[in-house]
Protein backbone atom coordinates (compact mmCIF):
# COMPACT_ATOMS: atom_id res chain seq x y z
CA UNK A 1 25.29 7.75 4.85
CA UNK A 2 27.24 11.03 5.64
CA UNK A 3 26.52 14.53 4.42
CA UNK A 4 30.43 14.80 2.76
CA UNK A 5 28.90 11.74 0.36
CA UNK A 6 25.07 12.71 -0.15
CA UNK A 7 26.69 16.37 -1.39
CA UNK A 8 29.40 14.66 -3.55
CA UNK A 9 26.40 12.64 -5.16
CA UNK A 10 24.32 15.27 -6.32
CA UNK A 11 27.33 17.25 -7.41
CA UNK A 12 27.99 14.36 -10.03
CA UNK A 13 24.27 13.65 -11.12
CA UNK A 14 23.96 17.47 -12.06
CA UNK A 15 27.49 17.00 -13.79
CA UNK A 16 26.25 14.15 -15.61
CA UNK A 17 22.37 14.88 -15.93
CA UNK A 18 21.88 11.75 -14.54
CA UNK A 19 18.54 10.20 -12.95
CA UNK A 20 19.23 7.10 -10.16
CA UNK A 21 16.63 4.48 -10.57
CA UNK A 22 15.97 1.42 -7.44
CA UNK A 23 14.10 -1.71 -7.08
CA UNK A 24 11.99 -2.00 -4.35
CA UNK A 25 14.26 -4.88 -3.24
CA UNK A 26 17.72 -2.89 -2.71
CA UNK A 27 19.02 -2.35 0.28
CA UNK A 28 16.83 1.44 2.16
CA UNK A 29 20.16 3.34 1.92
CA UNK A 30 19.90 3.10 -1.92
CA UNK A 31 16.22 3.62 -1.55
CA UNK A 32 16.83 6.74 0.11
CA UNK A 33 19.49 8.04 -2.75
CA UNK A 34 17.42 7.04 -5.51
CA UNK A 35 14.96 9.67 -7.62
CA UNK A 36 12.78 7.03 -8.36
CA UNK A 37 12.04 3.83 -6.89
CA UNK A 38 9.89 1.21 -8.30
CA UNK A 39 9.19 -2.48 -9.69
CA UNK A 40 10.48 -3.76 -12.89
CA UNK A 41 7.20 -1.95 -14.64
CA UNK A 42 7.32 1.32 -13.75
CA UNK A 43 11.13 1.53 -13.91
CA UNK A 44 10.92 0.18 -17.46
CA UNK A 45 8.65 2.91 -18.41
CA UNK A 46 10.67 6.02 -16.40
CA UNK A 47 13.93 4.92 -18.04
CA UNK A 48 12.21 5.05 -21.70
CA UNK A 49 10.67 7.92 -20.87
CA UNK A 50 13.30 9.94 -18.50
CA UNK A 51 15.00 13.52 -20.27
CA UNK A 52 18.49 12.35 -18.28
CA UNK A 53 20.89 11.14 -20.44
CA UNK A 54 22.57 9.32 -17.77
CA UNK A 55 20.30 5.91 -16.31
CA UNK A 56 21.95 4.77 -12.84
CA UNK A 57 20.46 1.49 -12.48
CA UNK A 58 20.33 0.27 -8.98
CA UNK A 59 18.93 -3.34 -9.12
CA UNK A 60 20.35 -6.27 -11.35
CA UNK A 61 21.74 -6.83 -14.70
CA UNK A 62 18.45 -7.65 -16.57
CA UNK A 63 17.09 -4.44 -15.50
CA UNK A 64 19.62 -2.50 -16.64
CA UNK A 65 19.59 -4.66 -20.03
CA UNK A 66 16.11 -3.28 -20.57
CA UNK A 67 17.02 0.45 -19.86
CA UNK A 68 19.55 0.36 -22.05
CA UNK A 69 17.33 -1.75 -25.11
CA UNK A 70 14.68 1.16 -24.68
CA UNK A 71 17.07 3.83 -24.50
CA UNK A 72 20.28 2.95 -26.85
CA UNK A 73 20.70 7.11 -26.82
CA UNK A 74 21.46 6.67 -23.34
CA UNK A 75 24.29 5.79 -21.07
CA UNK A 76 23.02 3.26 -18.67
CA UNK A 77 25.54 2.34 -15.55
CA UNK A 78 24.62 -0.41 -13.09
CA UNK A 79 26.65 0.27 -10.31
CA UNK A 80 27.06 -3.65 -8.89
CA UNK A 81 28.48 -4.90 -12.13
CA UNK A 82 27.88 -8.67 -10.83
CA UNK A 83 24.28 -8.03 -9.79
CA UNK A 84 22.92 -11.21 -11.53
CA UNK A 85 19.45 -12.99 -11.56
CA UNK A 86 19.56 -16.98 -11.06
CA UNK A 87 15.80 -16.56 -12.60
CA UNK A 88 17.42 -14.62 -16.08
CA UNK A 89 20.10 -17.51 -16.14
CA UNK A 90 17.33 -20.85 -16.02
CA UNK A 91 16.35 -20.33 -19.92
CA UNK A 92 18.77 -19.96 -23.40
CA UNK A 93 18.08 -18.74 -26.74
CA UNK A 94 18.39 -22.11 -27.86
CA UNK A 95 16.35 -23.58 -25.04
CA UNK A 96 13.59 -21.13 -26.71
CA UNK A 97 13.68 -22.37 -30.08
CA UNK A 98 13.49 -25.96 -29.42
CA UNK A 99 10.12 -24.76 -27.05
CA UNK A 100 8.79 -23.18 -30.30
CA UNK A 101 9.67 -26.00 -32.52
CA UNK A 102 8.04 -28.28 -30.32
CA UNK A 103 4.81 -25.57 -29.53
CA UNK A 104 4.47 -24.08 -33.00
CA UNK A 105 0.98 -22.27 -32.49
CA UNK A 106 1.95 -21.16 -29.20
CA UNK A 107 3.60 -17.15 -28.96
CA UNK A 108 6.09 -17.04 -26.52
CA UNK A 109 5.74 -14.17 -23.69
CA UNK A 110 8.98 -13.44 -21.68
CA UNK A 111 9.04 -12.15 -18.12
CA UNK A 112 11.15 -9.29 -17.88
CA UNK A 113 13.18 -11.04 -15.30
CA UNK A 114 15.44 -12.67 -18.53
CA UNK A 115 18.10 -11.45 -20.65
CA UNK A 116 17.97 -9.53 -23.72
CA UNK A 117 18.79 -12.70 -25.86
CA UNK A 118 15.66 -14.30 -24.44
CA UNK A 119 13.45 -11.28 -25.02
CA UNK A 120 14.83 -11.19 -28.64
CA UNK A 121 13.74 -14.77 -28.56
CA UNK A 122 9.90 -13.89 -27.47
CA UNK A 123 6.88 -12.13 -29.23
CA UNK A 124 6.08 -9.87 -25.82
CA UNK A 125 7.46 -9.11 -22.42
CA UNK A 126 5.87 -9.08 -19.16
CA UNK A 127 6.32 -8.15 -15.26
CA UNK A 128 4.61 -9.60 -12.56
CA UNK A 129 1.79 -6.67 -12.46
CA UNK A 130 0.71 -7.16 -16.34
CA UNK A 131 1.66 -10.42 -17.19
CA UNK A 132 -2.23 -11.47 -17.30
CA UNK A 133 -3.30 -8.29 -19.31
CA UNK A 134 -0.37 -9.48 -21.38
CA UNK A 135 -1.70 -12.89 -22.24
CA UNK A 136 -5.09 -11.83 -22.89
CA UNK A 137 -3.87 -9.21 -24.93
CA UNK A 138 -2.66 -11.94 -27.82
CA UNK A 139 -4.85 -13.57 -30.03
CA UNK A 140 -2.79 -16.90 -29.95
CA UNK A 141 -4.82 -19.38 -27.91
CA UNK A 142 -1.34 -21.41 -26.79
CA UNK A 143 1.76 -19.78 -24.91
CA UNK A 144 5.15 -20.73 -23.89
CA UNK A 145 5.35 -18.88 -20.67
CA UNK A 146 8.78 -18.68 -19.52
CA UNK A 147 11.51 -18.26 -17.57
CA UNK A 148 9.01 -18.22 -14.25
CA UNK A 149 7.18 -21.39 -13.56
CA UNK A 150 5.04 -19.82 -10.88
CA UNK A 151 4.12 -16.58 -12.39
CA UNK A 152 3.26 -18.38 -15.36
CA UNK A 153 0.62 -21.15 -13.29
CA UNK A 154 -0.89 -17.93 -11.36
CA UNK A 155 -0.82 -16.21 -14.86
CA UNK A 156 -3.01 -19.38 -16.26
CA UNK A 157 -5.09 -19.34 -13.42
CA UNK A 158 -6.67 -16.13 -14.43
CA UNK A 159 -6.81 -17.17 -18.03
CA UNK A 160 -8.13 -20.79 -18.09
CA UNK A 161 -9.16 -19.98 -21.78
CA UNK A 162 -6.02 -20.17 -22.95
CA UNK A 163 -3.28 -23.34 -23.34
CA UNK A 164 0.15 -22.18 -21.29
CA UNK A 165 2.98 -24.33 -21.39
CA UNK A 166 5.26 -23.78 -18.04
CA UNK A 167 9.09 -23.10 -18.80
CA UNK A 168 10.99 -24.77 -15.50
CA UNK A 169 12.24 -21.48 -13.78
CA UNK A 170 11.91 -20.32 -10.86
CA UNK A 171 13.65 -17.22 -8.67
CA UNK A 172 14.78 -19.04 -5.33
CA UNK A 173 13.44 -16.49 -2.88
CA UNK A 174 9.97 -16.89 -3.80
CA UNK A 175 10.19 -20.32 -4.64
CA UNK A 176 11.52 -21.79 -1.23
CA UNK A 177 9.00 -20.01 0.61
CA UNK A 178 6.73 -22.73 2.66
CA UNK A 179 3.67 -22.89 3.74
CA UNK A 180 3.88 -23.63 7.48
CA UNK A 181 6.64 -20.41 7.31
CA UNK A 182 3.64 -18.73 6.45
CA UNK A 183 0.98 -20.08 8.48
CA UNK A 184 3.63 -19.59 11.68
CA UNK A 185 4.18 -16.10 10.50
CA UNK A 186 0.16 -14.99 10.76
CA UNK A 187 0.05 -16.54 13.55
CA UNK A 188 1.96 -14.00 15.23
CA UNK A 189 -0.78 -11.46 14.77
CA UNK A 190 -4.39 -11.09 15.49
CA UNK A 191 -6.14 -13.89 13.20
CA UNK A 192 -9.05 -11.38 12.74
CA UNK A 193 -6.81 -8.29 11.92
CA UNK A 194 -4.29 -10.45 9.71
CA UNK A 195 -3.76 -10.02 5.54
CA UNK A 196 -1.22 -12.10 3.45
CA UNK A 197 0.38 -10.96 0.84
CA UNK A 198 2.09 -12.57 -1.64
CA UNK A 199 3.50 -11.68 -5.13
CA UNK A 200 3.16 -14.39 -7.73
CA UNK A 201 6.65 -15.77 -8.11
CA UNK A 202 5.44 -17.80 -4.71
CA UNK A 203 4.50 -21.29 -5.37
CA UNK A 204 0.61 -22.41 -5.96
CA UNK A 205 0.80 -23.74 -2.78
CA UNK A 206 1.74 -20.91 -1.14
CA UNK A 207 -0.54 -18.31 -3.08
CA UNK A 208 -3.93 -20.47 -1.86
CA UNK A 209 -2.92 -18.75 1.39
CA UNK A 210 -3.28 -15.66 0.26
CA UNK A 211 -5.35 -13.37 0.92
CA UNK A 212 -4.08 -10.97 -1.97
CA UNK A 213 -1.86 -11.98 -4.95
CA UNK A 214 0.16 -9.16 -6.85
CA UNK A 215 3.41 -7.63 -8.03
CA UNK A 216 5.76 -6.03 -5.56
CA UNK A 217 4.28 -2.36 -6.07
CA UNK A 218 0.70 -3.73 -6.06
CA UNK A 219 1.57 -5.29 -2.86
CA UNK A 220 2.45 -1.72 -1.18
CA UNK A 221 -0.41 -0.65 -2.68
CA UNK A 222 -2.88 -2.99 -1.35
CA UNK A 223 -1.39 -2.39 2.08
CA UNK A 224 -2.79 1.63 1.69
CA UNK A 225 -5.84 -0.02 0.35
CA UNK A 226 -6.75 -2.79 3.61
CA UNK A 227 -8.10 -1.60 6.56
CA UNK A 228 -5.92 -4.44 8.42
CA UNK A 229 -3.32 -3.22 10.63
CA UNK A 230 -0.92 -6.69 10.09
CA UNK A 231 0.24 -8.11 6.88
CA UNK A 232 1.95 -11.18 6.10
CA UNK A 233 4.28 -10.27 2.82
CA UNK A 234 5.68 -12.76 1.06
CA UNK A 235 8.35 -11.26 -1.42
CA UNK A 236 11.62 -10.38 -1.08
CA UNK A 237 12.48 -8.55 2.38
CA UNK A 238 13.61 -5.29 0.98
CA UNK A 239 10.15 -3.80 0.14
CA UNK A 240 10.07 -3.39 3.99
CA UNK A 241 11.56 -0.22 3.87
CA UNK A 242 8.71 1.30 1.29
CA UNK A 243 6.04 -0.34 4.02
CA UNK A 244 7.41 1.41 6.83
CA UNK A 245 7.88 4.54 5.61
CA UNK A 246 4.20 4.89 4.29
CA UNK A 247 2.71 2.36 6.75
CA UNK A 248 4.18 3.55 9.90
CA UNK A 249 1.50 2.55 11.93
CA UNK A 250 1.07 -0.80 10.39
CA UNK A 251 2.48 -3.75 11.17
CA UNK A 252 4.54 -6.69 9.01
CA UNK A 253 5.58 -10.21 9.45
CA UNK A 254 7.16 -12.56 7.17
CA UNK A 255 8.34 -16.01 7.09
CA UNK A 256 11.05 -17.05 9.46
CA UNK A 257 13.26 -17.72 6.21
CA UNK A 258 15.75 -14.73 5.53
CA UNK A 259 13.58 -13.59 1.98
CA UNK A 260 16.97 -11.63 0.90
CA UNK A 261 18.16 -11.57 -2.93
CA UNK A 262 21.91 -11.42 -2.15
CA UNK A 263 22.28 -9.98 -5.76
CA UNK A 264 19.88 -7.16 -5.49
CA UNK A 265 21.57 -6.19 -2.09
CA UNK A 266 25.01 -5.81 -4.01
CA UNK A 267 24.56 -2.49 -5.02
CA UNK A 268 26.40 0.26 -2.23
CA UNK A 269 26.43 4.23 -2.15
CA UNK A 270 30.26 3.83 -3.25
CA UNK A 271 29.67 1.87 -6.01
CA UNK A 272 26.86 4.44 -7.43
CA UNK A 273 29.25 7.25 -6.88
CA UNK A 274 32.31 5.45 -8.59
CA UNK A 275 29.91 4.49 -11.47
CA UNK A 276 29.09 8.15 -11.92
CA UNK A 277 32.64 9.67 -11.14
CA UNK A 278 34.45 7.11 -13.78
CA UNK A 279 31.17 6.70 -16.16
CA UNK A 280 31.42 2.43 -15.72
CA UNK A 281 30.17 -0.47 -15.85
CA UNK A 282 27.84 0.46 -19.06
CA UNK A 283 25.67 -1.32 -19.71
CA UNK A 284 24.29 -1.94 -23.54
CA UNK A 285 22.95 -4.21 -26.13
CA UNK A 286 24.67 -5.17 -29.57
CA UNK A 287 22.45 -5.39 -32.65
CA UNK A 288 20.67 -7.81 -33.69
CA UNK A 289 19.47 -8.53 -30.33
CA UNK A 290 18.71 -5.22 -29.13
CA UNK A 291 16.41 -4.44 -32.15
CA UNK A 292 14.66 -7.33 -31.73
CA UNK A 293 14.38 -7.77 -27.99
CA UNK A 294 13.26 -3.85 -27.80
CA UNK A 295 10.13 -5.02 -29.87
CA UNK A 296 9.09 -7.42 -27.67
CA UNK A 297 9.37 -4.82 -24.73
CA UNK A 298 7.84 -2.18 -26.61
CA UNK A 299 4.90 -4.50 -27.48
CA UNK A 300 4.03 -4.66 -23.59
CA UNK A 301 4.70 -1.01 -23.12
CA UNK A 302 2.48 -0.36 -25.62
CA UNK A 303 -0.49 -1.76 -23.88
């Protein structure tokens, strides 16, 4: 990135008292440009809690959805106006309400990876870093976990107490990881020297290879944490940029498979410059879904 478009930047997010928010998983230049960058949990919380009026939301669409359902005072831009999620698009509102017909005990907990008419849909949200507290957290003894298949089995795993019925979903990079990918990846390093890490949208399969299991940030963190000096990571390909720029003197393998979401690397420094300069896409939520969708995600901020 030149100097003629970093200075044009923050000319336009002073103009617009604006705050730029990125997922772990967009592409380092957008890293770099961003005043915050984060997983779907702590981004959730900075965008309800930011003073900016302006939300610049550098990942995909359901993200920006859930700025804009805990902010409606806001203006919320996502900058990559076709930055999708195949995950989000695998469950319906009326997909839901058959589930709960058919489970009518159960309380239905939606990953935050899903639109707003699903979360309207659910009693409670959930990321990958909470979604156990969130399940303990309910007094119903059955769930309809949903729209992550895998999340949901490692979620079930911790809570064997409790009856969870698996929604078919899954988001393709973590799901077509294999297991000899990752057993051929740690082999490249020192066996005795050698963590895996894997974040829970990763098949059971692949997660009894792990050596730690946790959400993208949790991940990072764990890497500060391990005296190791080589980690397998298993999650999408961008959180390499976070590793090596706190980890500089560790050392990270994954699978042979290219682990890229080609919707969270949509996003480019034009794009978030246009958005601010011309004040589009905006993203927002029409009542009566926003009201009740922003319960549901309030409900799991509140915990």
């Amino acid at each position: 990135m030149n100097d003629s478009c970093l200075q044009s930047l923050g000319v336009l997010k002073k103009q617009r008292n604006a705050l730029i928010l990125a997922h772990y998983y967009q592409n380092g230049e957008i890293q770099e440009i961003a005043d915050y960058v984060g997983d779907s949990l702590a981004l959730s919380r900075l965008a309800a809690e930011a003073p900016e009026e302006v939300i610049v939301f550098c990942g995909v669409h359901f993200m920006a959805k859930s700025a804009a359902l805990l902010s409606p005072e806001k203006t919320v831009l996502l900058p990559a106006a076709g930055a999708g999620c195949p995950l989000a698009d695998m469950a319906t509102p009326e997909m839901v309400r058959e589930w709960r017909r058919k489970y009518p005990r159960a309380a239905v907990v939606a990953y935050i990876n899903s639109s707003a008419a699903i979360k309207a849909e659910s009693d409670i949200c959930c990321t990958s870093a909470n979604a156990v507290q969130v399940i303990r957290s309910l007094p119903e003894k059955e769930i309809i976990f949903l729209p992550d298949q895998n999340l949901g089995a490692y979620a079930a795993s911790q809570v064997p107490e409790k009856t969870i019925h698996l929604w078919p979903g899954y988001c393709p990079v973590h799901h077509n990881i294999e297991v000899h990918e990752v057993l051929a990846a740690k082999n490249l390093a020192p066996a005795s020297e050698v963590e895996v890490l894997a974040h829970p949208e990763c098949r059971p399969a692949v997660l009894a290879h792990a050596d730690f299991v946790g959400s993208t940030a949790r991940i990072i963190e764990q890497v500060g944490r391990s005296k190791a000096r080589h980690f397998v990571i298993l999650t999408e390909k961008g959180v390499l940029h976070e590793l090596k720029k706190r980890y500089p003197e560790k050392h990270f393998y994954f699978p042979a498979r290219d682990l890229g979401c080609q919707d969270m690397k949509k996003t480019s420094l034009q794009q978030v410059i246009t958005a601010l300069q011309e004040m589009e896409p905006v993203v927002s939520v029409a009542e009566p879904v926003r009201s009740r969708a922003r319960r549901a995600l309030e409900r799991m901020l509140s915990l």
